[in-house]
C-alpha atoms as a PDB file:
ATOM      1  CA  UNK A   1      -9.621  13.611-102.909  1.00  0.00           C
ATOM      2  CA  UNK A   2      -6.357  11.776-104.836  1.00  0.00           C
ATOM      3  CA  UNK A   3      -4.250  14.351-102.929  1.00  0.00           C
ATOM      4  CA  UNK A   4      -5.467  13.410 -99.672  1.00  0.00           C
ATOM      5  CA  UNK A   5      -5.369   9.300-100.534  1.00  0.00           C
ATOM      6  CA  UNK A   6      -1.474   9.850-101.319  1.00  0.00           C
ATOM      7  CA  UNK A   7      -1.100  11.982 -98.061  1.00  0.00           C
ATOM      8  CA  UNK A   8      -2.710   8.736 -96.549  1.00  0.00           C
ATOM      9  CA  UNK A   9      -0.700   6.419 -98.159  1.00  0.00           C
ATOM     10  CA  UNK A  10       2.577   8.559 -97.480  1.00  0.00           C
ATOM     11  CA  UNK A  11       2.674   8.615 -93.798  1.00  0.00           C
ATOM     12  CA  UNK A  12       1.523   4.719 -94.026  1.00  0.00           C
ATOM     13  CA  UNK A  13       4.367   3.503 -95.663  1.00  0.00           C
ATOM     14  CA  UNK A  14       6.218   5.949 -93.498  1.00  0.00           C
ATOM     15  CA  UNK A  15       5.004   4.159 -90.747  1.00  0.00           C
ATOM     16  CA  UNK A  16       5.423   0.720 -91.397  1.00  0.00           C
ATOM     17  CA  UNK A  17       8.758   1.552 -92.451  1.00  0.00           C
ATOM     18  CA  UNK A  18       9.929   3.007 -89.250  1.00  0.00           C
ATOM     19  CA  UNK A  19       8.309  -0.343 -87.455  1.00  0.00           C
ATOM     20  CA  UNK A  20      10.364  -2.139 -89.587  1.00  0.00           C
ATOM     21  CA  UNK A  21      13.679  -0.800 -88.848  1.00  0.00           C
ATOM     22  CA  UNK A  22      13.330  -0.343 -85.483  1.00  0.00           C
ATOM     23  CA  UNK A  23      12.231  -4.035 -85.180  1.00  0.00           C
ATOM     24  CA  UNK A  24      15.391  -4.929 -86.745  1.00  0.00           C
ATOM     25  CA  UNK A  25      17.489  -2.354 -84.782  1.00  0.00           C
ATOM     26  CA  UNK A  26      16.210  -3.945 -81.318  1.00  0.00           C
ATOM     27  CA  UNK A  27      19.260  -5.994 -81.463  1.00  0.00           C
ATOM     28  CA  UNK A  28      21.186  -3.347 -81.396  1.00  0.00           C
ATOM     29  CA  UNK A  29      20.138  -2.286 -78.264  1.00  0.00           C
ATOM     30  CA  UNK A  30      20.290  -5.633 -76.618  1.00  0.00           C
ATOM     31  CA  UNK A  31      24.241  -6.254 -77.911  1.00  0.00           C
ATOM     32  CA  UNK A  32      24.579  -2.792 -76.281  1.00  0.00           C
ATOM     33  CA  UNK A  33      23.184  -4.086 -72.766  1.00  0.00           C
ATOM     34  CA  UNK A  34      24.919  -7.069 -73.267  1.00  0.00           C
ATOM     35  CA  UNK A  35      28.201  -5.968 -74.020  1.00  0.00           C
ATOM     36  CA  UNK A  36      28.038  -2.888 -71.593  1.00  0.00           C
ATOM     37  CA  UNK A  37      28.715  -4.730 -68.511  1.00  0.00           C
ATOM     38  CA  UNK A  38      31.756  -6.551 -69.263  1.00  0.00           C
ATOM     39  CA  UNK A  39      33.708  -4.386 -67.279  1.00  0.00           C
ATOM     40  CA  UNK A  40      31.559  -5.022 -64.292  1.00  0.00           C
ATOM     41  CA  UNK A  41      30.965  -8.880 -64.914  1.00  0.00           C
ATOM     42  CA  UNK A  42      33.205 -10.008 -61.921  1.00  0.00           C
ATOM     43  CA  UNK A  43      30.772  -8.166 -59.461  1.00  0.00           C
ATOM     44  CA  UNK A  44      27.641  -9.572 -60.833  1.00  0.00           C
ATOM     45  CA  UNK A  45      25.786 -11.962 -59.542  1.00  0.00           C
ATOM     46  CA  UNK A  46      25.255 -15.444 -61.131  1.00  0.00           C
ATOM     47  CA  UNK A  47      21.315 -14.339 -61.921  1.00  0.00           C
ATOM     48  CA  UNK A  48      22.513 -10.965 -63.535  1.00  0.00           C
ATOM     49  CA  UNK A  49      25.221 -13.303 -65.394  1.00  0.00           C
ATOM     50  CA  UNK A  50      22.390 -15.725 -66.185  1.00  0.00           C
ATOM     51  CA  UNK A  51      20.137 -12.783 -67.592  1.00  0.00           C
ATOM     52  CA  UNK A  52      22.799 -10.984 -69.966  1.00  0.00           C
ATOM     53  CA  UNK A  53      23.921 -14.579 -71.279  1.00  0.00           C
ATOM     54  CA  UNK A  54      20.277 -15.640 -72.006  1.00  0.00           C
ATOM     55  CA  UNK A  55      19.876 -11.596 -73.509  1.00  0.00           C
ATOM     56  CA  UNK A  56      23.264 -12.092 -75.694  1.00  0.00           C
ATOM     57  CA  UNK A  57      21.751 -15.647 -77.231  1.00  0.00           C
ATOM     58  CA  UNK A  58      18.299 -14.065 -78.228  1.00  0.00           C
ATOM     59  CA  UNK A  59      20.779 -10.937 -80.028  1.00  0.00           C
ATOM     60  CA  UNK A  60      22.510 -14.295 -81.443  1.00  0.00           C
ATOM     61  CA  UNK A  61      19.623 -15.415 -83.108  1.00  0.00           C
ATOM     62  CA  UNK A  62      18.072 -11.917 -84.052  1.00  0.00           C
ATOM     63  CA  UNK A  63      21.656 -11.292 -85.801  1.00  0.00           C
ATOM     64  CA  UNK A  64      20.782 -14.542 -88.161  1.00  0.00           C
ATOM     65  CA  UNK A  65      18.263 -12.606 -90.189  1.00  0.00           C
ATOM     66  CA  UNK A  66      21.376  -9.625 -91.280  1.00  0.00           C
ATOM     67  CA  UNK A  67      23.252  -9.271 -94.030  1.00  0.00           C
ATOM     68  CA  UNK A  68      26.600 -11.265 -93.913  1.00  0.00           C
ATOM     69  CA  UNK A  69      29.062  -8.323 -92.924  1.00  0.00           C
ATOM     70  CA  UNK A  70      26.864  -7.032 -90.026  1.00  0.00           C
ATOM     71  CA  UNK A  71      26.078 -10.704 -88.655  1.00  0.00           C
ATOM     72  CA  UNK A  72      30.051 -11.448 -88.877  1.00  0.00           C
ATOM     73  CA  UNK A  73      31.248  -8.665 -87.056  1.00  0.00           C
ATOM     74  CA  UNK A  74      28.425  -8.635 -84.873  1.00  0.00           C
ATOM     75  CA  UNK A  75      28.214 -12.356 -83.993  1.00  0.00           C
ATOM     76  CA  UNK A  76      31.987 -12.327 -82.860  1.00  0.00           C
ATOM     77  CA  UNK A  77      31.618  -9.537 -80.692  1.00  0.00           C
ATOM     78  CA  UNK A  78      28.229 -10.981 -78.609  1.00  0.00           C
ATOM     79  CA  UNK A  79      30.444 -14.412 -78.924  1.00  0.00           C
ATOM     80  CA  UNK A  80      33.482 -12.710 -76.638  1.00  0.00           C
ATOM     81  CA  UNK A  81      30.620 -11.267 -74.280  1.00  0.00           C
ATOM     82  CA  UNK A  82      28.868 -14.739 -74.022  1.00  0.00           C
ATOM     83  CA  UNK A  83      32.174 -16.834 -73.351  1.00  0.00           C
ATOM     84  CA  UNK A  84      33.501 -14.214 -70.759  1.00  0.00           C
ATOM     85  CA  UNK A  85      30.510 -14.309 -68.689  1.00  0.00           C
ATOM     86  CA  UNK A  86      29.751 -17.973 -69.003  1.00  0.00           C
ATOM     87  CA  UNK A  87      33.279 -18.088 -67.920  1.00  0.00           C
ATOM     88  CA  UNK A  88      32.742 -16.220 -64.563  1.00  0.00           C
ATOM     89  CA  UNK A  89      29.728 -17.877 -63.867  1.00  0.00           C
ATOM     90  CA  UNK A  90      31.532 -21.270 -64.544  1.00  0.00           C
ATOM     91  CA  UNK A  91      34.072 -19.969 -61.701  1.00  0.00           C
ATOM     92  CA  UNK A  92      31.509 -18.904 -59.321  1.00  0.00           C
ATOM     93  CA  UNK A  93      31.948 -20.359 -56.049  1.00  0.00           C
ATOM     94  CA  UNK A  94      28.465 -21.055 -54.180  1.00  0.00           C
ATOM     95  CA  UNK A  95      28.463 -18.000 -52.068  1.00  0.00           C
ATOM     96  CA  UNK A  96      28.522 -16.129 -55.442  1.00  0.00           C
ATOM     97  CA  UNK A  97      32.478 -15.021 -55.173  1.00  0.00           C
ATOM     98  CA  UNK A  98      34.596 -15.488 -57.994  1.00  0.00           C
ATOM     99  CA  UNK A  99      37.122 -17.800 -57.136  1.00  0.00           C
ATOM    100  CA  UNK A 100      41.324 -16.407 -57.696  1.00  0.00           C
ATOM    101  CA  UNK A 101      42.915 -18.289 -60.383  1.00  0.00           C
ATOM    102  CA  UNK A 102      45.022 -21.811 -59.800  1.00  0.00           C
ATOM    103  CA  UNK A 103      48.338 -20.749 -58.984  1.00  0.00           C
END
């Protein structure tokens, strides 16, 4: 009976453990659909734009809650995502085109 409670108890905390870190790994995946498309970003629409910035912001806040090293590194590279594609959003012209830079 004992062997079979700490069988029990085994996968439990087995369990909740793997909740745990994939809970804190969803970031991880987000940042990774974030940053993905920043080669594409010019051909996006303004929505798509609108839906990776508001993405990047909720992997901003989720980084918060990581030790100092990740959330550093991390948090500047979801920054550079944000700002370039609030940047071609900024530049969007109403028809959704990206407008050429001032010469």
């Amino acid at each position: 009976m004992f062997r079979n409670g700490v069988t029990v108890l085994s996968l439990l905390a087995m369990l909740a453990s793997s909740e745990v870190v994939s809970a804190s790994d969803d970031w991880r995946t987000e940042l990774e659909d974030v940053c993905g498309n920043t080669s594409e970003a010019a051909v996006l629409s303004h929505m798509e734009l609108q839906k990776l910035i508001a993405k990047g912001e909720r992997v901003s806040k989720a980084l918060e809650s990581e030790c100092e090293a990740v959330r550093i590194v991390y948090q500047k590279r979801v920054q550079k995502c944000l700002d370039l594609y609030r940047n071609i959003a900024d530049t969007m012209q109403p028809d959704g085109k990206v407008q050429p830079p001032a010469q």
